[in-house]
Protein backbone atom coordinates (compact mmCIF):
# COMPACT_ATOMS: atom_id res chain seq x y z
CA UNK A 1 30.59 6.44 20.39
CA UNK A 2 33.64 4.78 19.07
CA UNK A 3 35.31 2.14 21.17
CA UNK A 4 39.49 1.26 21.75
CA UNK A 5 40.90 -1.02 20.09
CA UNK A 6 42.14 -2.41 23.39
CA UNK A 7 38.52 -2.96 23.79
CA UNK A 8 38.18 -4.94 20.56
CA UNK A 9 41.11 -8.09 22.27
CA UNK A 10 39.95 -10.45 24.34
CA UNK A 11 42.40 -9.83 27.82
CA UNK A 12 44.42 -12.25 29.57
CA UNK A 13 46.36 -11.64 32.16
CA UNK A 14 48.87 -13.62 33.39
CA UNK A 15 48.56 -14.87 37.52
CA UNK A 16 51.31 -17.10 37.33
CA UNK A 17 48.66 -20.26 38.12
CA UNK A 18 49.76 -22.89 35.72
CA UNK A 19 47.73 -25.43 35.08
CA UNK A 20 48.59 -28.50 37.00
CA UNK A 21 49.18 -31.53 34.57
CA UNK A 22 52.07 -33.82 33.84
CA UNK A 23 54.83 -31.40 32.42
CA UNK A 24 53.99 -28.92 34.94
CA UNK A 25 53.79 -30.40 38.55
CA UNK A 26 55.83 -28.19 41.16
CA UNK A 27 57.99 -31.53 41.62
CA UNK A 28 59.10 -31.36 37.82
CA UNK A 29 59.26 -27.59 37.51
CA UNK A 30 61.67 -27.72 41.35
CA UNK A 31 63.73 -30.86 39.62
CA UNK A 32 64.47 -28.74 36.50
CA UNK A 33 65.40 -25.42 38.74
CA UNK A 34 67.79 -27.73 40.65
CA UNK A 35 69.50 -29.70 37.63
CA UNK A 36 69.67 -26.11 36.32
CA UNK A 37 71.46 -24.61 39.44
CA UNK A 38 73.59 -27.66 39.82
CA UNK A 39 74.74 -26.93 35.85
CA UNK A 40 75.41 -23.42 36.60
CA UNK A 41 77.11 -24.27 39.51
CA UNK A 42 79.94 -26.73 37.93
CA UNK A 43 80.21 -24.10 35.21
CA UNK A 44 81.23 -21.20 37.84
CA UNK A 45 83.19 -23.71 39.83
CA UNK A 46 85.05 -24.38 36.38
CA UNK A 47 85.44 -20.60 35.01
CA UNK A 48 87.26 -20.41 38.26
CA UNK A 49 89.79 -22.62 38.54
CA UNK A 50 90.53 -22.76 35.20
CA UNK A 51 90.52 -18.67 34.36
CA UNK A 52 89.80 -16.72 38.08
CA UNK A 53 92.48 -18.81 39.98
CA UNK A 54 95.63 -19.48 37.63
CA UNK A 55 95.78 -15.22 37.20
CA UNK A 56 94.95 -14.58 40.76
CA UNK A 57 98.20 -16.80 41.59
CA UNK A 58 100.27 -15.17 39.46
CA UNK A 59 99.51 -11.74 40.36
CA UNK A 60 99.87 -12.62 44.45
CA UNK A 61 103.17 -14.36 43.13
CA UNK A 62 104.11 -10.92 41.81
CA UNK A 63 102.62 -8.76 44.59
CA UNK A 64 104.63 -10.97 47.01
CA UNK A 65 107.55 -10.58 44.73
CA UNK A 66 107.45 -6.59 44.97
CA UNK A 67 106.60 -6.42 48.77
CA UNK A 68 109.84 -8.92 48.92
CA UNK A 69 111.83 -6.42 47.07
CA UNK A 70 110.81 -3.45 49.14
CA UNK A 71 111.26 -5.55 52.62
CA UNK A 72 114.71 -6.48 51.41
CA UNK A 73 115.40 -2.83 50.38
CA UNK A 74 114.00 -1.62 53.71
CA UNK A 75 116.17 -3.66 55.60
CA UNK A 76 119.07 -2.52 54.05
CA UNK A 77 118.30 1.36 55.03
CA UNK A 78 118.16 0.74 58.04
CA UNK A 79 121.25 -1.66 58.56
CA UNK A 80 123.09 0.94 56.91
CA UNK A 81 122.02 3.72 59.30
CA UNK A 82 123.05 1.88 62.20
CA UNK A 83 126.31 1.12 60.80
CA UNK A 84 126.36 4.85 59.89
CA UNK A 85 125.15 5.56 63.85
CA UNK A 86 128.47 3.34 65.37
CA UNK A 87 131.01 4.88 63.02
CA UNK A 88 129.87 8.60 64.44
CA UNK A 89 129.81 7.81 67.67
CA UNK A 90 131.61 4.89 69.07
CA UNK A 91 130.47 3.25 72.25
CA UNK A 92 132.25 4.59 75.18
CA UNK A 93 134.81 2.68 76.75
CA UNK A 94 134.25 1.58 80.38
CA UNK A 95 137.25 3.19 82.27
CA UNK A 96 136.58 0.28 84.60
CA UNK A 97 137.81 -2.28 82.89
């Protein structure tokens, strides 16, 4: 009977127990994940002011530039329909008076 080569290789497997020594005490390995996050963190914080912010300004800028625009234009319909309303029909005059 012939055997696998899987059979032939010693196995390890890997249980995520590392052996506790110097270099690998959880205090080290939970000091390196923080200075790691705390890197990461001033990178993001930079990418965004310096690239995410700046273009997010300028397109609000323009958004409130347009919505300006159409306010303005808005308000100008409808000035000129009630001007359009008192020139067709002018307010009656109080026979009172």
């Amino acid at each position: 009977m012939r055997g696998t080569l899987a059979a032939l290789a010693e196995r390890s497997y890997n249980t995520e127990i590392a052996t506790q020594g110097p270099a690998n005490s959880p205090m080290d390995k939970f000091e390196e994940f923080g200075k790691r996050i705390d890197e990461e963190l001033t990178r993001l914080r930079r990418y965004i002011e310096q690239e995410v912010a700046p273009e997010t300004e300028r397109r609000s800028a323009e958004f409130l530039r347009e919505v300006s625009a159409k306010l303005s234009e808005a308000a100008s319909k409808l000035e000129a329909r009630m001007a359009s309303r008192r020139s067709s029909n002018p307010p009656p005059t109080n026979p009172q008076s």
